[in-house]
N, C-alpha and C. Protein backbone atom coordinates (compact mmCIF):
# COMPACT_ATOMS: atom_id res chain seq x y z
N UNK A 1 129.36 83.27 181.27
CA UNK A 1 130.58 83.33 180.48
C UNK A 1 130.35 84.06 179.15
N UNK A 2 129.33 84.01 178.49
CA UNK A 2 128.98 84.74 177.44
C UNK A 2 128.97 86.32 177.83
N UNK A 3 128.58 87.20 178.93
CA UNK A 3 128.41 88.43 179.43
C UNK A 3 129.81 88.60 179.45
N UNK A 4 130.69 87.72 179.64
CA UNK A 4 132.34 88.48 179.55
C UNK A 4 133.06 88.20 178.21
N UNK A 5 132.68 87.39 177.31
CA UNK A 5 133.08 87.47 176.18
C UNK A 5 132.64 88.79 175.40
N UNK A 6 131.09 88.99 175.73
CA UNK A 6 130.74 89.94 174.94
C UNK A 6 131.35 91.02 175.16
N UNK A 7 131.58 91.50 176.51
CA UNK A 7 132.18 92.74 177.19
C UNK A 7 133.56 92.53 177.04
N UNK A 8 134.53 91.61 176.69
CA UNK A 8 135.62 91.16 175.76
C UNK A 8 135.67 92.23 174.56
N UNK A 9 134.86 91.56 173.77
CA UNK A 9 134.46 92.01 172.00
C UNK A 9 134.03 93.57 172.29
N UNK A 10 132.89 94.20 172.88
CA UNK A 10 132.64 95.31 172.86
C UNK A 10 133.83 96.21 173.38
N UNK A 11 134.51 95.87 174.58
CA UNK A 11 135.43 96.42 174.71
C UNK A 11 136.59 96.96 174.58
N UNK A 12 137.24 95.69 173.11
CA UNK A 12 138.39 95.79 172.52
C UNK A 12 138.03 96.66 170.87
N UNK A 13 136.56 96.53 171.06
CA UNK A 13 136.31 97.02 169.59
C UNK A 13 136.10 99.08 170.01
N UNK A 14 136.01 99.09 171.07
CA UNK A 14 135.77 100.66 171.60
C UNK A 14 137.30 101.00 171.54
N UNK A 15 138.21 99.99 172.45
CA UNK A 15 139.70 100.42 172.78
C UNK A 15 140.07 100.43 171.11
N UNK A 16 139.63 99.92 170.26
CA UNK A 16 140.22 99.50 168.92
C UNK A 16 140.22 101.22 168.14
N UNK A 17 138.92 101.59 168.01
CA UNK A 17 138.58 102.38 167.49
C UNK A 17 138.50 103.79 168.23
N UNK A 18 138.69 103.96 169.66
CA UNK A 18 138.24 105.29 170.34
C UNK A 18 139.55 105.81 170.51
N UNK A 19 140.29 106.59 169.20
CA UNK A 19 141.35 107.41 168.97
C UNK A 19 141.34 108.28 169.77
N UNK A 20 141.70 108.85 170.69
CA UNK A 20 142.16 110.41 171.98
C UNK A 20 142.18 110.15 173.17
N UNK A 21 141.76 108.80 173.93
CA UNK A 21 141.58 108.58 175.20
C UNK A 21 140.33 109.17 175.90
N UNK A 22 140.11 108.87 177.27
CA UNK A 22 139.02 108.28 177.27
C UNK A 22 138.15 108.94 177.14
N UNK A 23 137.54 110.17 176.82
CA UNK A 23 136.65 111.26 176.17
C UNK A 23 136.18 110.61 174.96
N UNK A 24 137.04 109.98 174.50
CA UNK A 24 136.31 109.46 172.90
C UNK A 24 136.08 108.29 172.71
N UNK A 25 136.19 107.14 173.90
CA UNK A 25 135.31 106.36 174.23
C UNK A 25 133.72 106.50 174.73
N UNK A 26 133.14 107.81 174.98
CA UNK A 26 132.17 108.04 175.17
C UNK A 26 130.98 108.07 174.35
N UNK A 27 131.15 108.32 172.96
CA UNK A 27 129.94 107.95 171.93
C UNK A 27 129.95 106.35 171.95
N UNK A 28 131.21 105.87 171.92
CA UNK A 28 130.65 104.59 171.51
C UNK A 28 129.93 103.63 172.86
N UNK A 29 130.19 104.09 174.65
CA UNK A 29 129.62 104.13 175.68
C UNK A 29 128.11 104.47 175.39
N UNK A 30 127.66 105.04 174.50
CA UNK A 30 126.51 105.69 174.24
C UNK A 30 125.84 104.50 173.58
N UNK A 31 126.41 104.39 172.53
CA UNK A 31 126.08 103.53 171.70
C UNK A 31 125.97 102.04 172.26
N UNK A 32 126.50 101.83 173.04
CA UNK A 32 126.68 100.27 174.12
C UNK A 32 125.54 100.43 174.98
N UNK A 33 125.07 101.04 175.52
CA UNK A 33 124.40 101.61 176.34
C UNK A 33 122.88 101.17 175.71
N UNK A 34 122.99 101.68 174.31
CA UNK A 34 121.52 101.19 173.43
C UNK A 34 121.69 99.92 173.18
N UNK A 35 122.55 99.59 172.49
CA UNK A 35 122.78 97.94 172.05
C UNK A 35 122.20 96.74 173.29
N UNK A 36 122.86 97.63 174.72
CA UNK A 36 122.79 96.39 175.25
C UNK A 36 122.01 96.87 176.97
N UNK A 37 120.79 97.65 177.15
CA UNK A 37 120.18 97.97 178.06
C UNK A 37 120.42 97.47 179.39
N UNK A 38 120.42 96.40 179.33
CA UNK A 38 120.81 95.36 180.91
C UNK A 38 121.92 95.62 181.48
N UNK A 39 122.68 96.64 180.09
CA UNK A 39 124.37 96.68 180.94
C UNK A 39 124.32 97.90 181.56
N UNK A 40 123.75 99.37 181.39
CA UNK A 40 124.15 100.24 181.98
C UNK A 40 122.64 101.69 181.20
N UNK A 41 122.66 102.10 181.50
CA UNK A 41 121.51 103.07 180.71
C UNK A 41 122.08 103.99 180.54
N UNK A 42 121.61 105.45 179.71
CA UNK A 42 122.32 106.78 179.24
C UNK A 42 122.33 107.29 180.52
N UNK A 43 121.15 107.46 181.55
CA UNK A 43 121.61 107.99 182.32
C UNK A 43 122.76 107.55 183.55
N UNK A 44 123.11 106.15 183.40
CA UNK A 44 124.13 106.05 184.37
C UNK A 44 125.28 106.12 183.70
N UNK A 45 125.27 106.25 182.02
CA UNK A 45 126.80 106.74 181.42
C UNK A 45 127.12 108.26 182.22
N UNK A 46 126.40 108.73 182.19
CA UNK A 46 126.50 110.43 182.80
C UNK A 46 126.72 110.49 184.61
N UNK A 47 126.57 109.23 185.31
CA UNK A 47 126.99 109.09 186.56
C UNK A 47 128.25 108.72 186.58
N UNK A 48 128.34 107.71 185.40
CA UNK A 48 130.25 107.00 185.17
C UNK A 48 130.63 107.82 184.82
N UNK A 49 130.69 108.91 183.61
CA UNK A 49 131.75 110.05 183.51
C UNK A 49 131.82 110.77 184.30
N UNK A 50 130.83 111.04 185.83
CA UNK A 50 131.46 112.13 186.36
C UNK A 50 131.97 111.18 187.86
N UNK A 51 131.57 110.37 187.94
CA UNK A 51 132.56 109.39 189.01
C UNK A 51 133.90 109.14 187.95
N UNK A 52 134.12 108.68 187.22
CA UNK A 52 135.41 108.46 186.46
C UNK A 52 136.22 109.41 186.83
N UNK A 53 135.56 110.53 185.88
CA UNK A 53 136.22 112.33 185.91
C UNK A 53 137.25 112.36 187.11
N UNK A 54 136.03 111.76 188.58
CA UNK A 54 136.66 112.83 189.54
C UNK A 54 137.21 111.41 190.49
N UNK A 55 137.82 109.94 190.18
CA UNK A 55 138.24 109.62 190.48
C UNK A 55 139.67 109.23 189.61
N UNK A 56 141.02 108.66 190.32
CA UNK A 56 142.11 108.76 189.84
C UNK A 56 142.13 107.73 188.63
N UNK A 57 143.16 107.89 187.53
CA UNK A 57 143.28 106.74 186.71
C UNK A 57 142.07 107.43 185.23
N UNK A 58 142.78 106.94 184.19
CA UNK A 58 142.09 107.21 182.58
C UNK A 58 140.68 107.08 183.13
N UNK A 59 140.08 108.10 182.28
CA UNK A 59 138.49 108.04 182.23
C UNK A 59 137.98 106.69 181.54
N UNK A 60 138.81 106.24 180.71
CA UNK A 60 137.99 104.97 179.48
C UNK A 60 138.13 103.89 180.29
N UNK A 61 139.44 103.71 180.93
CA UNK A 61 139.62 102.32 182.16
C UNK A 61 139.00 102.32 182.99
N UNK A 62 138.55 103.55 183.74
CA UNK A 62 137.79 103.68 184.68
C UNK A 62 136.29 103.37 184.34
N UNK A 63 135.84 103.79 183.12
CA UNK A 63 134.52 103.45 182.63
C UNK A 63 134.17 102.04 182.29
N UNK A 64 135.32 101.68 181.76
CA UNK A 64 135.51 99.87 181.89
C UNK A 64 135.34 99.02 182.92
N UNK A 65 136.18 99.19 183.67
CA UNK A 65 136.04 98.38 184.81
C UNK A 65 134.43 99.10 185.20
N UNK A 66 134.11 99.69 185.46
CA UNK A 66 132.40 99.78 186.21
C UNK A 66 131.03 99.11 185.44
N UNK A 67 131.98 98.99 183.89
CA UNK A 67 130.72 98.29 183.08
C UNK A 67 130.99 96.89 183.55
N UNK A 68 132.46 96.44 183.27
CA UNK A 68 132.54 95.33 183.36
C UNK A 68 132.55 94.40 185.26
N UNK A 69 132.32 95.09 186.09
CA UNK A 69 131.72 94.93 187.02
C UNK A 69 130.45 94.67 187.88
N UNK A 70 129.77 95.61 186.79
CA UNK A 70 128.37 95.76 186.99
C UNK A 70 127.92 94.57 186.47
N UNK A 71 128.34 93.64 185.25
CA UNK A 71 127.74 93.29 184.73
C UNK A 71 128.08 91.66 184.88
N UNK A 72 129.50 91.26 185.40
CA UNK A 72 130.09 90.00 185.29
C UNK A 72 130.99 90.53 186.64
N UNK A 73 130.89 91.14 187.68
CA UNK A 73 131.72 91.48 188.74
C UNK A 73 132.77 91.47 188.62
N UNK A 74 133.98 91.16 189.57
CA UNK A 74 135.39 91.39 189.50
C UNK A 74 135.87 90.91 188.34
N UNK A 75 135.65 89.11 187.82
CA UNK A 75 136.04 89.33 186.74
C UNK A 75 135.19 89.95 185.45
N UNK A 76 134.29 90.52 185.27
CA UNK A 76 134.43 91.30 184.17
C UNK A 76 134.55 92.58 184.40
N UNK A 77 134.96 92.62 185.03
CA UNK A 77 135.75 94.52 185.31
C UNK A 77 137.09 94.37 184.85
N UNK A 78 138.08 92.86 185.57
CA UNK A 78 138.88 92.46 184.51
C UNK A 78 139.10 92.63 183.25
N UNK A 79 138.16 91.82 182.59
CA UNK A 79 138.13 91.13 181.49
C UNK A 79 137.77 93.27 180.51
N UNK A 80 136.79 93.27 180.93
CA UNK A 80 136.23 94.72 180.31
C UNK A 80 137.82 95.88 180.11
N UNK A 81 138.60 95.46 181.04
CA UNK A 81 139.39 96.75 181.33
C UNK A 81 140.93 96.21 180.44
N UNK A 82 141.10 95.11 180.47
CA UNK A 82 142.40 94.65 179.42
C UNK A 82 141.72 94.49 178.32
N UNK A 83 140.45 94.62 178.05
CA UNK A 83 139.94 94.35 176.53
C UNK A 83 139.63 95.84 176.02
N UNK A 84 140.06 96.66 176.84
CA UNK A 84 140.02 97.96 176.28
C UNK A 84 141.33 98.72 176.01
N UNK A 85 142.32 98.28 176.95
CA UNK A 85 143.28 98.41 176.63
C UNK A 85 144.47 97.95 175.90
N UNK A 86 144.11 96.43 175.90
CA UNK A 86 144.61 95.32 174.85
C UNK A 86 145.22 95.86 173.46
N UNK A 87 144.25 96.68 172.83
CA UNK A 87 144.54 97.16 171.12
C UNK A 87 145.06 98.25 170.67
N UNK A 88 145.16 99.49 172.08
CA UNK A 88 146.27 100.16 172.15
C UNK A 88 147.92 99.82 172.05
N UNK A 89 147.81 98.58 173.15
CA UNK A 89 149.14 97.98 173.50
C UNK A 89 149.54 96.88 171.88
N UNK A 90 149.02 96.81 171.39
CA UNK A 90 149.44 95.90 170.18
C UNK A 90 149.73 96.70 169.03
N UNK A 91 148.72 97.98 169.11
CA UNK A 91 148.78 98.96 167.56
C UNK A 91 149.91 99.53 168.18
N UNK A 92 150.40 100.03 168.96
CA UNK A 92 151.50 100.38 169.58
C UNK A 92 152.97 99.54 169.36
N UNK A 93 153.07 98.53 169.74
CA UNK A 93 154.20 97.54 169.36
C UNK A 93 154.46 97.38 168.06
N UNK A 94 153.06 97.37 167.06
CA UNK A 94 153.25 97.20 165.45
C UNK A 94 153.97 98.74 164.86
N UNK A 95 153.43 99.85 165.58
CA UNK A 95 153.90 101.13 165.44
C UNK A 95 155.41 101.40 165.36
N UNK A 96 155.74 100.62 166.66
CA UNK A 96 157.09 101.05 166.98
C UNK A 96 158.68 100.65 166.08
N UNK A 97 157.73 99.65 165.29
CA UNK A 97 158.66 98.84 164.77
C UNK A 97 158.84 99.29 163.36
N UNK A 98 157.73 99.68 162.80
CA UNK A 98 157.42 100.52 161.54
C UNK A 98 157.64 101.70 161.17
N UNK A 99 157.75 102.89 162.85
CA UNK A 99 157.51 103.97 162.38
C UNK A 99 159.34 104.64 162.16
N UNK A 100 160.10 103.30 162.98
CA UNK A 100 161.51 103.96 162.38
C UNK A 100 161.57 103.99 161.25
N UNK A 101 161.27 102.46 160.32
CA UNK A 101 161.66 102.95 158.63
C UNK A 101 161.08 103.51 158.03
N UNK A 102 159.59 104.61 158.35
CA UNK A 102 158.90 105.31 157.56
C UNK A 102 158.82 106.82 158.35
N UNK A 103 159.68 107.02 159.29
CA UNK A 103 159.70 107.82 160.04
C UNK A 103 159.67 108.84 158.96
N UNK A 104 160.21 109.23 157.89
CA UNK A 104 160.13 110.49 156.97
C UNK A 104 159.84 110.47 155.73
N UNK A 105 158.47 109.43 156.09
CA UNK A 105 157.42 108.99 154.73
C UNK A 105 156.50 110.42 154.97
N UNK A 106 156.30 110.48 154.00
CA UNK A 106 155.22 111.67 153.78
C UNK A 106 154.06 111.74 153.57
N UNK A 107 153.55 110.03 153.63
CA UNK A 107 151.87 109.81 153.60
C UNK A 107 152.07 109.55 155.43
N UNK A 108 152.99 108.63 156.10
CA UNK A 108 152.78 108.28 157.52
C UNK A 108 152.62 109.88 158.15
N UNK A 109 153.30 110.63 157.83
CA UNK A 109 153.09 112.11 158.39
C UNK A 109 151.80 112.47 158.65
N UNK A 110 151.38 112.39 156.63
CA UNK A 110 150.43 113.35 156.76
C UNK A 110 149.13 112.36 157.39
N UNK A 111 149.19 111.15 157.27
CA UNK A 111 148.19 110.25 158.42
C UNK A 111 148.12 110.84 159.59
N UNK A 112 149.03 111.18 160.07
CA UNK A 112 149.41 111.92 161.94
C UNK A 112 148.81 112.88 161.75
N UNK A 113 148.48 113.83 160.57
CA UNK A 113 148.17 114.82 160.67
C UNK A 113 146.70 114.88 160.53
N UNK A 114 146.40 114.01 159.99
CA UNK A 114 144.92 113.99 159.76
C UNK A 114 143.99 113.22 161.11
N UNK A 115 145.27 112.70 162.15
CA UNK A 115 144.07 111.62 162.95
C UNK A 115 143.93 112.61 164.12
N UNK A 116 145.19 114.29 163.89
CA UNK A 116 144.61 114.86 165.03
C UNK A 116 143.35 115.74 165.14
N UNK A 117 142.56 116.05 164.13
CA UNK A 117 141.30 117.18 163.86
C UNK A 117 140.32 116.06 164.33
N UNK A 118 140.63 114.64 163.92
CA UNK A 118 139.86 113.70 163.85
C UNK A 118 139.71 113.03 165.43
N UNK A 119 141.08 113.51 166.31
CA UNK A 119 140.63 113.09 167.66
C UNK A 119 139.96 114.50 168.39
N UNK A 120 139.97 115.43 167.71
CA UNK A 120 139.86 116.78 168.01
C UNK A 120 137.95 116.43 168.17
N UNK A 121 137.86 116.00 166.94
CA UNK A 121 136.45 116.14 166.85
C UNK A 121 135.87 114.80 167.76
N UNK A 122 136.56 113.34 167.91
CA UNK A 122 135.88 112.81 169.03
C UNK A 122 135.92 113.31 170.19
N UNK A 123 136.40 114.34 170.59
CA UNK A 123 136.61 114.31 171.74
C UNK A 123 135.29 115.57 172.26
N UNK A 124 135.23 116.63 171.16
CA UNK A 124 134.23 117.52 170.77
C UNK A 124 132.80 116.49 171.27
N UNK A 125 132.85 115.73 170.24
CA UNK A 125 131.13 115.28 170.04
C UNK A 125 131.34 114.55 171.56
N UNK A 126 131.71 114.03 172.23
CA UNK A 126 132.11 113.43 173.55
C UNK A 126 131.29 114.49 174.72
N UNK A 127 132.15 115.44 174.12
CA UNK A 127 131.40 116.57 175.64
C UNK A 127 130.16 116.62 174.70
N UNK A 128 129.73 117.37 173.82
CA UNK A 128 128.80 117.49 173.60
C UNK A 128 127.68 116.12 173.91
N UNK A 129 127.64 114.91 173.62
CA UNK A 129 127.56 114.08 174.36
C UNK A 129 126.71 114.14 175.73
N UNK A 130 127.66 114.28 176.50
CA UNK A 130 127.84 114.74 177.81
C UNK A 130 126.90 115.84 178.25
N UNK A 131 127.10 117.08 177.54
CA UNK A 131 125.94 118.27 177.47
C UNK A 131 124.74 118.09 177.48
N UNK A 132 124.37 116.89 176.26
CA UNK A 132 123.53 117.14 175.98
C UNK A 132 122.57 116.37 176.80
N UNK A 133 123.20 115.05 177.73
CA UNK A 133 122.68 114.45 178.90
C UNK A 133 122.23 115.26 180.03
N UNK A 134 123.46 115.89 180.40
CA UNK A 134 123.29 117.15 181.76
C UNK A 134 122.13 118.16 181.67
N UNK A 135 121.72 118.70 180.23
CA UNK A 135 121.06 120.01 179.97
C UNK A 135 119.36 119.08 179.73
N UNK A 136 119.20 118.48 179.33
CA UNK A 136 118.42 117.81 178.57
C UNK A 136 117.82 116.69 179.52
N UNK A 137 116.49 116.78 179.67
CA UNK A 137 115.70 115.20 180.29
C UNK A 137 114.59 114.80 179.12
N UNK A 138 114.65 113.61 179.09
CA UNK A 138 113.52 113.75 177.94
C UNK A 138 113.48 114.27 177.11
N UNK A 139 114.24 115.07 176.52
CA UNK A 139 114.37 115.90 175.47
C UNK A 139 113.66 117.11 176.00
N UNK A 140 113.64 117.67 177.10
CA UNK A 140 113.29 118.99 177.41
C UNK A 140 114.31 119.39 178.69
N UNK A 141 114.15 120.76 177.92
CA UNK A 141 115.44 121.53 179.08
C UNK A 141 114.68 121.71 180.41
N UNK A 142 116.38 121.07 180.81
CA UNK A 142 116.09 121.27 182.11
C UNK A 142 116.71 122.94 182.65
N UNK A 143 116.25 123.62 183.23
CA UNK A 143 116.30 124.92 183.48
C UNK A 143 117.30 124.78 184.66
N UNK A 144 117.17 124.35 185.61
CA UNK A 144 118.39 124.02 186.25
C UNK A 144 119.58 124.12 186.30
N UNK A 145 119.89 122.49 185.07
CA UNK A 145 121.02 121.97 184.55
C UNK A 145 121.54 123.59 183.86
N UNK A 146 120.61 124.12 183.07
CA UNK A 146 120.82 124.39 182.21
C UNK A 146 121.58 126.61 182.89
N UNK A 147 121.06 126.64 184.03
CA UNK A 147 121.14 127.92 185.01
C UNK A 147 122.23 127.57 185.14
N UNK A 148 123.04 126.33 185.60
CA UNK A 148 123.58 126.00 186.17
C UNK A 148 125.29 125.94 185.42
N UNK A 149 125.26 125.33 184.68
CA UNK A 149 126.02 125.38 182.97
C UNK A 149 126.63 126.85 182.65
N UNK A 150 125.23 127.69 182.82
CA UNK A 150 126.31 128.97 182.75
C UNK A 150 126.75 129.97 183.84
N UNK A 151 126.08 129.57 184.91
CA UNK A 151 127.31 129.87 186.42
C UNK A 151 128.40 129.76 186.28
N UNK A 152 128.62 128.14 186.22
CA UNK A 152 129.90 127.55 186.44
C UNK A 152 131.00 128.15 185.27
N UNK A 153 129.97 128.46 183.83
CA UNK A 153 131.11 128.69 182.59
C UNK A 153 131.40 130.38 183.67
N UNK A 154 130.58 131.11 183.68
CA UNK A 154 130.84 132.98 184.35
C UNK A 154 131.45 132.74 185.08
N UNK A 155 131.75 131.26 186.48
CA UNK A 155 132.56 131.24 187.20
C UNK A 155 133.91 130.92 186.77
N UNK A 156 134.01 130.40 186.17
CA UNK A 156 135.65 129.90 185.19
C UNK A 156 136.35 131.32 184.51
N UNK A 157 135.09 132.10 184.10
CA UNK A 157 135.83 133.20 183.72
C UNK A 157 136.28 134.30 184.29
N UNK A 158 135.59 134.28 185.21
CA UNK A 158 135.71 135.15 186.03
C UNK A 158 137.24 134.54 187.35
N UNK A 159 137.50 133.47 187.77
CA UNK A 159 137.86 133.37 188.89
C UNK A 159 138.90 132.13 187.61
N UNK A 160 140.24 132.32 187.08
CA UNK A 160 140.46 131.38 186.41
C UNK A 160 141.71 130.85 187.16
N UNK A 161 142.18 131.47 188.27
CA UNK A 161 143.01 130.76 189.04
C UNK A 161 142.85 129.78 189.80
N UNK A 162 141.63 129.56 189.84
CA UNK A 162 141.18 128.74 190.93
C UNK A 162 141.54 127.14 190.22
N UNK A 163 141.87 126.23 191.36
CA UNK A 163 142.10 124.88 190.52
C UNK A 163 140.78 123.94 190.37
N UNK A 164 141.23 123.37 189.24
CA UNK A 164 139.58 123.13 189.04
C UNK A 164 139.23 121.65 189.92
N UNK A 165 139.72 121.49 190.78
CA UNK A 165 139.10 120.54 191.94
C UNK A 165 138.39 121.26 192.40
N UNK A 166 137.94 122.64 193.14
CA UNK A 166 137.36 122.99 193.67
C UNK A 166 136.00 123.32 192.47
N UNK A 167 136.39 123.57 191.53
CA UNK A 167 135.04 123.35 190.60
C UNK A 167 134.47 121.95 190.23
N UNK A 168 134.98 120.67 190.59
CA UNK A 168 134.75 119.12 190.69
C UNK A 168 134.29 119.28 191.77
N UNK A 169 134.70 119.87 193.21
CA UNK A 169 134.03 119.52 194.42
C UNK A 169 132.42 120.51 194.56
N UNK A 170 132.72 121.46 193.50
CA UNK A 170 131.37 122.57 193.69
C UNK A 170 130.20 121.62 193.37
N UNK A 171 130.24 121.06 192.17
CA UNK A 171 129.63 120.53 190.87
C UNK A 171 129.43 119.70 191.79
N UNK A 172 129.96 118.51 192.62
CA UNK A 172 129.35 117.15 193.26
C UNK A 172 128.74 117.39 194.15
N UNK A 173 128.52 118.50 195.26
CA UNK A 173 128.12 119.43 196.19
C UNK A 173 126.61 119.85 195.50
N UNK A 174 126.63 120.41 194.39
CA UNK A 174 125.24 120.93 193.47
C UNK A 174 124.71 119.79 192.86
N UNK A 175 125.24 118.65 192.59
CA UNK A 175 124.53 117.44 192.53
C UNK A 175 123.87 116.64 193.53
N UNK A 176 124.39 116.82 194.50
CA UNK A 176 123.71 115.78 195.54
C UNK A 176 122.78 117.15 196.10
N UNK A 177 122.74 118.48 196.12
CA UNK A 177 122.33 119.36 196.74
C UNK A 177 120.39 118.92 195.55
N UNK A 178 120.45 119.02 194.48
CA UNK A 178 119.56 119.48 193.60
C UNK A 178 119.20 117.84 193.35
N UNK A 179 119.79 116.67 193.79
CA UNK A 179 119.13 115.37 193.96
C UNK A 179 118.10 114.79 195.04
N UNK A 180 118.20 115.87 196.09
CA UNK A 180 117.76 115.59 197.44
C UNK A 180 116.40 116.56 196.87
């Protein structure tokens, strides 16, 4: 019962604070990841974002429920996945009620204006994040990952009609290909 309280608290404090959806729940996934070893390691954050990615439903809910599964089963996949979404749904209701009579306040504006560079940039350090898992073992390049990174970017540029499922299905195809 304590493993789902905690995953309670960690979870509502990520949903609390991870402004852009679920890309910018990923540092603080990082950061959970160190705090609390038994729950999940860096390298299986980088298996959950790309199972998340390429299954249906928000990346951050989706990353929820697998922590909170892994760790306290069905119910803490529960418990993990309304405690992440919980503080959206409340800052939201307090929002709605407020933002009619300040709707053409000029600090609430310029707040809006400032939290978008600011989701701009979680969402930035997120992939990078992400990069720096894929490219990187041990802190040495992997030549591979790293061959591989700029295929796929020459392939995007080159071929930009293509929908990018078939660059999700390439990528899971070159993962299990270069795991074997």
């Amino acid at each position: 019962m304590t493993e789902i309280i905690l995953l309670c608290f960690e979870f509502f404090k990520t949903g609390l604070f991870a402004v852009g959806g679920g890309l910018a729940t990923i540092p603080y996934l990082a950061q959970m990841s160190q705090k609390y070893p038994h729950w999940f390691s860096l390298e299986t954050l980088a298996d959950m974002i790309a199972i998340s990615e390429s299954t249906p439903g928000p990346l951050g809910i989706n990353m929820a429920t697998y922590v909170g599964f892994a760790v306290a089963g069905p119910l803490g996949a529960f418990a993990a996945t309304l405690s992440l979404v919980l503080p959206s749904f409340i800052v939201i209701l307090l929002i709605v009620g407020a933002i009619k009579k300040f709707r053409d306040n000029g600090f609430v504006n310029a707040a809006f204006a400032g939290l978008r560079p600011a989701t701009t940039g979680l969402i930035a350090a997120a992939g990078f994040v992400v990069l720096r898992m894929a490219i990187f073992d041990d802190g040495l390049l992997n030549e591979t990952a790293f061959g591989l990174f700029f295929v796929i970017l020459i392939c995007i540029q080159i071929f930009k009609k293509v929908h990018p499922i078939a660059f999700i299905g390439a990528a899971a195809a070159a993962g299990v290909v270069f795991a074997l």
